[in-house]
Protein backbone atom coordinates (compact mmCIF):
# COMPACT_ATOMS: atom_id res chain seq x y z
CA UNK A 1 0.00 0.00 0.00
CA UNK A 2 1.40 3.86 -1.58
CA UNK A 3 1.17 4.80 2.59
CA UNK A 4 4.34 6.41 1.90
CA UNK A 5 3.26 8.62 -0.97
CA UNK A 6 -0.16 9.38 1.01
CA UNK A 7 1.95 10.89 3.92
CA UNK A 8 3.86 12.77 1.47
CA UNK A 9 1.26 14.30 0.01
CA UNK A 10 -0.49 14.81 3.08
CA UNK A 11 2.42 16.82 4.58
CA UNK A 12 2.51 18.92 1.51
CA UNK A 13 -1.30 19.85 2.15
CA UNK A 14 -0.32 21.10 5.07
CA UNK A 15 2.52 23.06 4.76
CA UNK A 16 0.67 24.51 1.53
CA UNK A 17 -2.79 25.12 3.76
CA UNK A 18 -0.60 27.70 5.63
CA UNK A 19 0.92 29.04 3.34
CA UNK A 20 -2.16 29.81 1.07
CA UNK A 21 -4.72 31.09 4.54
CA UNK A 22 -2.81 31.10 7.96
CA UNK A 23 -4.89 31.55 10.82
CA UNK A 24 -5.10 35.33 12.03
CA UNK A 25 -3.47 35.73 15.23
CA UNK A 26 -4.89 37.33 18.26
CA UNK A 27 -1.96 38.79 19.48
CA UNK A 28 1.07 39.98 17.66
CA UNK A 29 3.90 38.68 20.17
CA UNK A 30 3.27 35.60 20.01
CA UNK A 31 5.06 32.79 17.86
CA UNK A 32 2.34 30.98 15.93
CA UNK A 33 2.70 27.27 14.44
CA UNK A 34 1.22 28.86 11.44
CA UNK A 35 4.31 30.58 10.57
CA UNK A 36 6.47 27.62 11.01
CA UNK A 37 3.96 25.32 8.61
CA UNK A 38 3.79 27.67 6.00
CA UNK A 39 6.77 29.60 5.78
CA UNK A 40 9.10 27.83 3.47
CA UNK A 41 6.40 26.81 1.30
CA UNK A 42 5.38 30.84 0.91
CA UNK A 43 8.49 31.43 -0.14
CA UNK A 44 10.03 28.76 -2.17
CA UNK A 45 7.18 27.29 -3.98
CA UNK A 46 9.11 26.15 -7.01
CA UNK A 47 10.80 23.32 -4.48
CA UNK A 48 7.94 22.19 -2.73
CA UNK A 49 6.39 21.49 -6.11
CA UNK A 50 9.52 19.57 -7.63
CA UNK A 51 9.06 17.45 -4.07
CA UNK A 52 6.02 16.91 -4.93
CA UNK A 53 6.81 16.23 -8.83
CA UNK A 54 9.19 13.32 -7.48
CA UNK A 55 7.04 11.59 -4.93
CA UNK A 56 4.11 11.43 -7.19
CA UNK A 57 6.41 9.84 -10.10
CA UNK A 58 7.84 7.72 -7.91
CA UNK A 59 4.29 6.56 -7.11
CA UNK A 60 3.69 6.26 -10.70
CA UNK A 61 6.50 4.29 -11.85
CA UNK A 62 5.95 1.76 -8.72
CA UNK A 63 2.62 1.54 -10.23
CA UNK A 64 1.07 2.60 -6.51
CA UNK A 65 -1.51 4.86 -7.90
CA UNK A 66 -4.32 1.76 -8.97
CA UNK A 67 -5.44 1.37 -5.80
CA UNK A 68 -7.77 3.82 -3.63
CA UNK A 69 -4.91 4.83 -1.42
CA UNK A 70 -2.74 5.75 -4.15
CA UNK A 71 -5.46 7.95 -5.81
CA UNK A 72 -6.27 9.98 -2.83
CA UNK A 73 -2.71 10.76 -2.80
CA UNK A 74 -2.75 11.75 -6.18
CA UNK A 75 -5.73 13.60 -5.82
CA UNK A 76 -3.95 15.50 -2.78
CA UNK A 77 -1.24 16.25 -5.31
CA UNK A 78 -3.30 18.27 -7.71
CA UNK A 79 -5.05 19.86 -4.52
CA UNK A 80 -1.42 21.22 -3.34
CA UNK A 81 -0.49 21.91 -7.04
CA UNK A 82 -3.40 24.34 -7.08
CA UNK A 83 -2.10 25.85 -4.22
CA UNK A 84 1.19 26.03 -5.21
CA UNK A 85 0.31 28.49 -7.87
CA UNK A 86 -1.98 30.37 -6.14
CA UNK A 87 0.81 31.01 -3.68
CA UNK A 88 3.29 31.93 -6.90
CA UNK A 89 0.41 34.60 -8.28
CA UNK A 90 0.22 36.02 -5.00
CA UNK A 91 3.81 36.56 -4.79
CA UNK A 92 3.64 37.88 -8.26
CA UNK A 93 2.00 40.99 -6.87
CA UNK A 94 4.42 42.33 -5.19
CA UNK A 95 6.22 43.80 -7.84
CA UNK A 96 2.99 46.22 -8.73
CA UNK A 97 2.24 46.61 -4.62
CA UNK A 98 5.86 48.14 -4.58
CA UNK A 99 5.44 50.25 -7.23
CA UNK A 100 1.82 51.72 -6.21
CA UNK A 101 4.58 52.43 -2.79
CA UNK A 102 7.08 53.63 -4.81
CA UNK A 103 4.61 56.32 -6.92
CA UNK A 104 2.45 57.03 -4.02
CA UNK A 105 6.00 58.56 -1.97
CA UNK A 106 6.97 60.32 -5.26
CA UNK A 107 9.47 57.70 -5.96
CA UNK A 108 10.19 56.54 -9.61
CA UNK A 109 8.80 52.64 -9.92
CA UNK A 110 11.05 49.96 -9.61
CA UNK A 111 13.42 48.67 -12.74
CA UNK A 112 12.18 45.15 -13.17
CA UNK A 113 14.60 43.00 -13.36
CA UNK A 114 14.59 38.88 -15.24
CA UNK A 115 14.27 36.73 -12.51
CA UNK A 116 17.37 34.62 -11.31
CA UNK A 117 17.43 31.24 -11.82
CA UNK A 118 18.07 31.05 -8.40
CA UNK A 119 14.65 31.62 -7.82
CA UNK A 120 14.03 28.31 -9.63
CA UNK A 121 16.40 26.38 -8.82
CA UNK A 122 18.96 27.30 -5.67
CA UNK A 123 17.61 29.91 -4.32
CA UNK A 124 19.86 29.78 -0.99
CA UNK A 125 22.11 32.53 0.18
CA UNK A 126 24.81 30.63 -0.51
CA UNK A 127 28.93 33.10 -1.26
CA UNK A 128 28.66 34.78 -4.13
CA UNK A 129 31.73 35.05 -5.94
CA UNK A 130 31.50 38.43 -7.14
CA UNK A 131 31.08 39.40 -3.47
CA UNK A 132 33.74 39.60 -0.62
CA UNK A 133 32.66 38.78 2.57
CA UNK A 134 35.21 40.56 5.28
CA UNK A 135 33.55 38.00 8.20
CA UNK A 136 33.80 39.09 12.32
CA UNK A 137 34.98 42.66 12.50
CA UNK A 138 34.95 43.49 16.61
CA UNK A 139 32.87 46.93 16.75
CA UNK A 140 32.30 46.63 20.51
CA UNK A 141 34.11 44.57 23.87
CA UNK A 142 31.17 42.51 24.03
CA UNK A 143 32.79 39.40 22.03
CA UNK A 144 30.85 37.45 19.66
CA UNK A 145 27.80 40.36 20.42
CA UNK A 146 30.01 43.14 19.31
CA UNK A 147 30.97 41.33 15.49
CA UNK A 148 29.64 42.23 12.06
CA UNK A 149 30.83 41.55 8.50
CA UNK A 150 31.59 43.44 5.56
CA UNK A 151 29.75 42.44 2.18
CA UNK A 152 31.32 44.53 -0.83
CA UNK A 153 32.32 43.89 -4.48
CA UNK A 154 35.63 42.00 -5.34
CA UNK A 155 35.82 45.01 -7.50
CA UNK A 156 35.22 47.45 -5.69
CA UNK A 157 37.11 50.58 -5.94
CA UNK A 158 36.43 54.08 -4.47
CA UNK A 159 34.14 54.57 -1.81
CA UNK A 160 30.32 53.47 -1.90
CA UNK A 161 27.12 54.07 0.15
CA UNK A 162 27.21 51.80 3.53
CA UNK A 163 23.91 49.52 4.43
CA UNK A 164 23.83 48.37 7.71
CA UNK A 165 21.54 45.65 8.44
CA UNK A 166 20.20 44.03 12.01
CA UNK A 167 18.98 40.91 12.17
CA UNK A 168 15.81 39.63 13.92
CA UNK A 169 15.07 37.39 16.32
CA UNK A 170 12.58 38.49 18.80
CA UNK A 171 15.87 40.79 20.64
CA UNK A 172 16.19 37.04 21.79
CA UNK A 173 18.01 35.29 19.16
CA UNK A 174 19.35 35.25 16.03
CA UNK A 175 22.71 36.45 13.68
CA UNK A 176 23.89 38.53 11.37
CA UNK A 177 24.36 35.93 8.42
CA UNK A 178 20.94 35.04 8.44
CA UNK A 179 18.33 37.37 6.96
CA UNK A 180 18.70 39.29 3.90
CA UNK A 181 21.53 38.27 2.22
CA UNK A 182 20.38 38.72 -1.18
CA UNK A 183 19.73 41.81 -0.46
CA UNK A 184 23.71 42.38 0.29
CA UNK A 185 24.65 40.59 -2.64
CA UNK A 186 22.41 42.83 -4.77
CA UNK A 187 23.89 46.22 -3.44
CA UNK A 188 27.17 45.20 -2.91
CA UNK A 189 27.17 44.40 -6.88
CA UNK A 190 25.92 47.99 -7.35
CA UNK A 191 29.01 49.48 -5.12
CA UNK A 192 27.45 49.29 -1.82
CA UNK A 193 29.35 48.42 1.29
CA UNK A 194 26.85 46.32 3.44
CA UNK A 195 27.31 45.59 6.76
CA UNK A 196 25.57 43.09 8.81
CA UNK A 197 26.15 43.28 12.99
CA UNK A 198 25.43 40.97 15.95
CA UNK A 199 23.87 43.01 18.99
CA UNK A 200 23.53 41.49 22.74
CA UNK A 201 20.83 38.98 22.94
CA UNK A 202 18.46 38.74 25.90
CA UNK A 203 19.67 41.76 27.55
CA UNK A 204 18.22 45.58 28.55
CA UNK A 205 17.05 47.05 25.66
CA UNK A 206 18.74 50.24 26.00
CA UNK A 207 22.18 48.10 25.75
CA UNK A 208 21.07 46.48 22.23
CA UNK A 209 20.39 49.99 21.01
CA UNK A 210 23.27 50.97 22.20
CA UNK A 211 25.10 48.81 20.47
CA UNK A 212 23.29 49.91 16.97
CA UNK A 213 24.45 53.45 17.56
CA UNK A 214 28.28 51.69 18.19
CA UNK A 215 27.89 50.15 14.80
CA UNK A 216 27.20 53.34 13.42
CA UNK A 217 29.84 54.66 15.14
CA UNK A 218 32.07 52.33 13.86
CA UNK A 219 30.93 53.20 10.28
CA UNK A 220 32.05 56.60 11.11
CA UNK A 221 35.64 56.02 11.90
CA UNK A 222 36.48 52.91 10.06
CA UNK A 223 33.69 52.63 7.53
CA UNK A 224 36.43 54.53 4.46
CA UNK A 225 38.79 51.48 5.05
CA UNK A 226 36.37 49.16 3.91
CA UNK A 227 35.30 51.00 1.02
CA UNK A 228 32.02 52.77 2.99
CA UNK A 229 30.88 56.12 2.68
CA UNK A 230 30.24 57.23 6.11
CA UNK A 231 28.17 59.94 5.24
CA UNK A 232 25.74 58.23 2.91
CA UNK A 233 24.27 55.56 5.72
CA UNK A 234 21.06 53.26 5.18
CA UNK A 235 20.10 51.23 8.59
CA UNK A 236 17.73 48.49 7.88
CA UNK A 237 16.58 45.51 9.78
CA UNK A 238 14.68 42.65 9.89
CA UNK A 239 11.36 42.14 12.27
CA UNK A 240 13.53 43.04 15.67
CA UNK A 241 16.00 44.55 14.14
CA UNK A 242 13.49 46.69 11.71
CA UNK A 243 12.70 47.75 15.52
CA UNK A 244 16.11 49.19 16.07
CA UNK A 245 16.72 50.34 13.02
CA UNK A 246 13.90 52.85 13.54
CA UNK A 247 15.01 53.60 17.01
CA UNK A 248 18.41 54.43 15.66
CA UNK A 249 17.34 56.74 13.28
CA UNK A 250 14.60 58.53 15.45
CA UNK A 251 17.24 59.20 18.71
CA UNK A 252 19.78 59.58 16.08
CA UNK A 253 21.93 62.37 18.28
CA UNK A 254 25.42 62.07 16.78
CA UNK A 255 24.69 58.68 14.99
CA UNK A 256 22.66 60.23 12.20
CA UNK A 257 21.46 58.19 8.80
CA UNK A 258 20.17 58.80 5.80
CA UNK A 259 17.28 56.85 5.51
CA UNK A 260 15.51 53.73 6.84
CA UNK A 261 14.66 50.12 5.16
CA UNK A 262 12.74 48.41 7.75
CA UNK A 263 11.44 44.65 6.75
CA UNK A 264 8.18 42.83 8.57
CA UNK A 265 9.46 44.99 11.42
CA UNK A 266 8.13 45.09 15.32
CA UNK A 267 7.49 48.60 16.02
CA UNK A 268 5.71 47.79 20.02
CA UNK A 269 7.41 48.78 23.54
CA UNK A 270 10.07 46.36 24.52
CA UNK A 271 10.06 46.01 28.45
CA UNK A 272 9.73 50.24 29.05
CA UNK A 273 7.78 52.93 28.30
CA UNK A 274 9.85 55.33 25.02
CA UNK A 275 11.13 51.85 23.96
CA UNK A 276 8.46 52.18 20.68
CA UNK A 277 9.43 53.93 18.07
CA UNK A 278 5.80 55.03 17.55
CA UNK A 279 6.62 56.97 20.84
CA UNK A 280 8.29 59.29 18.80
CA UNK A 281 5.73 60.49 16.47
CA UNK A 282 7.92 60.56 13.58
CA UNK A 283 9.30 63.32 14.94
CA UNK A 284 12.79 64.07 13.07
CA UNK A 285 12.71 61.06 10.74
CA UNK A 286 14.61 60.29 7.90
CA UNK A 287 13.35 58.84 4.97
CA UNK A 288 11.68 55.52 5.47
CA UNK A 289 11.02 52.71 3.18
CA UNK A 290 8.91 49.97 5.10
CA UNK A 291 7.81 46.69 3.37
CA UNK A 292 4.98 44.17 5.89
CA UNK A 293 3.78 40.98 4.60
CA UNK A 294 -0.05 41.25 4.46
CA UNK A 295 -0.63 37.42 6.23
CA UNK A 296 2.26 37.85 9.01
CA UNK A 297 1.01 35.66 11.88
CA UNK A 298 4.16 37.00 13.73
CA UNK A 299 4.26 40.75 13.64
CA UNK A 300 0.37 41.98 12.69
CA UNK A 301 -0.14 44.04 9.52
CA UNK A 302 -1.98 46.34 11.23
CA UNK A 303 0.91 47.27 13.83
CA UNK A 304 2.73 48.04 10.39
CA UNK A 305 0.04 50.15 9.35
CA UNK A 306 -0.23 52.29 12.42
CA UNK A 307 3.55 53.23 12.60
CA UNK A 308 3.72 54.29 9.31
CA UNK A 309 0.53 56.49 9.91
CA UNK A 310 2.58 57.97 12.90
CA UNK A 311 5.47 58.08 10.88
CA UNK A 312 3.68 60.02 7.81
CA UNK A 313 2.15 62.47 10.49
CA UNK A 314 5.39 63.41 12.38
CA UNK A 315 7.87 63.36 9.51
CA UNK A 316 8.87 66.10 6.71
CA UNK A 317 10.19 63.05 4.87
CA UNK A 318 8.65 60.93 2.64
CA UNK A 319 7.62 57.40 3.43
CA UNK A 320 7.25 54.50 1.16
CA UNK A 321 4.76 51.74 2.42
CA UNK A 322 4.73 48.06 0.52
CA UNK A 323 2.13 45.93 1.91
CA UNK A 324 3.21 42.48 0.09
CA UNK A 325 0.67 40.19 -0.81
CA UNK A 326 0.20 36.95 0.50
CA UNK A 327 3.78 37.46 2.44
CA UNK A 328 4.55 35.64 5.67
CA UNK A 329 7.12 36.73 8.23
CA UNK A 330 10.73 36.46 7.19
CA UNK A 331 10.35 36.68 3.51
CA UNK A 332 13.67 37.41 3.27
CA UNK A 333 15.92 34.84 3.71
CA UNK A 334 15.74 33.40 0.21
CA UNK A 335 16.08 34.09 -3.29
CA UNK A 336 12.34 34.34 -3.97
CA UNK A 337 9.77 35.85 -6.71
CA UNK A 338 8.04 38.32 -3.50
CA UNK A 339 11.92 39.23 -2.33
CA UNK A 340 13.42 40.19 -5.65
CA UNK A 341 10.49 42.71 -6.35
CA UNK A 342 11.13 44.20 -3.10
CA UNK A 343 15.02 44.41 -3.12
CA UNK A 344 14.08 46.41 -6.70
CA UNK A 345 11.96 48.74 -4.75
CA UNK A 346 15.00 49.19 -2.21
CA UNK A 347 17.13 50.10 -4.92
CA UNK A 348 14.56 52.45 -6.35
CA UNK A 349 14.08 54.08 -3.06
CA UNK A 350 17.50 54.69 -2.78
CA UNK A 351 18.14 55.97 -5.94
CA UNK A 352 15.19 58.67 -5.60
CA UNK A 353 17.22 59.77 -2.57
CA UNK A 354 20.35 59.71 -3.83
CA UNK A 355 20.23 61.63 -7.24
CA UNK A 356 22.22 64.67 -7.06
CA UNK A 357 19.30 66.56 -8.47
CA UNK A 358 16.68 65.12 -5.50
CA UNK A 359 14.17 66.89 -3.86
CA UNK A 360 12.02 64.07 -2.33
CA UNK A 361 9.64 65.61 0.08
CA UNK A 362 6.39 64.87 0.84
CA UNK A 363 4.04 64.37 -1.97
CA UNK A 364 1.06 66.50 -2.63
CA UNK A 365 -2.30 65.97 -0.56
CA UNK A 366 -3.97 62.44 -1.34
CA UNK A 367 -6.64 60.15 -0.38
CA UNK A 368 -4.43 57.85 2.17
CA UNK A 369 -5.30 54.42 1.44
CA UNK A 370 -4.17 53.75 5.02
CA UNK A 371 -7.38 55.46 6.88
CA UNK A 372 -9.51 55.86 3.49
CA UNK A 373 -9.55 59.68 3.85
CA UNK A 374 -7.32 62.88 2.51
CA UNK A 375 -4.69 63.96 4.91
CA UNK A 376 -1.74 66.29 4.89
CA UNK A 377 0.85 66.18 2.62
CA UNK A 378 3.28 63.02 2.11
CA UNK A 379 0.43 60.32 2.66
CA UNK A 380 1.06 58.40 -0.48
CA UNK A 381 -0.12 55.15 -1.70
CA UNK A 382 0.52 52.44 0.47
CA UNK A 383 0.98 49.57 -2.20
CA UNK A 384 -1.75 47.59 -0.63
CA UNK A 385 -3.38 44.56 -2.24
């Protein structure tokens, strides 16, 4: 009896069941099994569908499928096939939800790029061999805490703008090769220095942000011998680290940046009161670009939605706002269809604001698709779907 290819199958229903309609969560800090089901299906479709491609034409050629078990399987097959693509169409939207962003902040659209094959057929984060990685630079005395590493071309020559990145992780866990190397490996072709940084784990918050504003510190006075421009700095981050990210740039002080590229990010207190950035009101911020995956079970769309209404009320500077389509939490840790659009939109955003002839303020007065009504200047189209 095909038990084999049943349970196969099965699993794939599953994982694809997720992926296609995760439960909504009640609260936003909690970790929900959801995520874990669906995630890697969400992102890396193409995979789960050569898995299932195999199994079921293994099942064939064993000549399992004439008999009743065998046929449900197969019949669970075309199920998750039909899921399959209606997760790839989904993810197929993001390049237009970036755009509608992109436009909406006064930002030219994206420049499409043909997908990698990656996306097909590797699409790990494994060395890239145009790409130098300069691996456990000590920023800080806190050991491993206190490391980052340098991603820039093997090419490179001159100076280029720095992108530091912060991982997530709940402020619990987590490293800096994880999340968003593609990202890197994009920019860093383009003449970008990017740096990724450990922080302390499981500590006081005000000792993790502290040791953001010693990464940018360190970009400051050793930044040029890596090939960074100090004075052209993007800090980004990843759910907890989209958190610090913003908190850098909104107590900036002396560790000032020029704009913000915050991913699925938690924008909540964190143990104390003034530990949000929505405390701040937007209040002195830099340019933002914030991409949210519209089914995070994680981190709530609608906690993304809120900060970048505060942000858009506080801030002379414009902010872009990608709500991604059928995106789960951590859609960036692979090659993918949904992460490609967005690290276009990235590079859009940062070439709006770095054009010698830019003047990228807030856009003119416009229905905000965020509350439904007209508001003051700079509330552009969010790029939902």
């Amino acid at each position: 009896m095909p038990f084999g290819y049943l349970i196969t199958t099965g699993l794939m229903a599953v994982f694809v069941a997720f992926a296609v309609a995760p439960p909504r969560p009640r609260r936003s800090s909690r970790v929900r099994l959801s995520f874990w089901l669906g995630f890697i299906v969400n992102e890396l479709p193409f995979l789960a569908f050569y898995v299932l491609a195999a199994s079921t034409a293994l099942a064939i050629g064993q000549g399992d499928i004439a008999n009743p078990v065998g046929w449900i399987g197969l019949a669970l097959a075309v199920l998750v096939t039909a899921g399959l693509v209606v997760v790839v169409l989904r993810a197929m939207r993001t390049g237009a939800a970036v755009d509608d962003a992109l436009l909406g902040a006064g930002f030219p659209a994206r420049r499409p790029r043909r997908l990698s094959l990656r996306v097909f057929f590797w699409p790990f984060a494994v060395p890239h061999p145009g790409i130098e990685r300069i691996s456990n630079i000590a920023y800080g005395d806190a050991g491993r805490a206190n490391l980052l590493d340098v991603y820039r071309s093997r090419s490179h020559t001159g100076s280029g703008p720095t992108f530091v990145h912060l991982h997530g992780g709940g402020f619990r866990i987590g490293k800096k090769s994880r999340e968003a190397r593609p990202l890197f490996h994009r920019l860093a072709r383009r003449g970008w220095v990017c740096i990724s940084a450990n922080y302390r784990l499981r500590t006081p918050y005000s000792e993790q942000l502290a040791d953001v504003k010693d990464v940018l510190a360190w970009v400051r006075e050793h930044g040029a011998e890596y090939g960074a421009d100090p004075n052209v700095v993007f800090v980004a981050g990843s759910s907890a680290g989209g958190h610090l990210a913003s908190m850098a740039a909104l107590t900036a002080n002396d560790a000032s940046v020029t704009a913000v590229v915050s991913l699925y990010g938690y924008y909540g207190p964190v143990g104390h009161e003034g530990s949000s950035p929505m405390a701040y009101e937007g209040r002195g911020a830099p340019p933002f670009f914030v991409a949210h995956p519209d089914r995070d079970t994680l981190v709530v769309v609608e906690d993304a939605r809120r900060y970048v209404e505060t942000l858009r009320r506080g801030s002379a500077n414009p902010v872009v706002y990608a709500e991604l389509p059928g995106a789960q939490h951590g859609f960036d840790f692979f090659y993918s269809i949904r992460f490609e659009a967005v690290i276009d939109g990235i590079e859009a955003f940062a070439e709006g604001l770095l054009r010698p002839t830019s003047s990228l303020r807030r856009p003119p007065t416009a229905p905000d698709p965020v509350t439904g009504s007209s508001g003051s200047p700079g509330r552009g189209r969010a790029g939902r779907r």
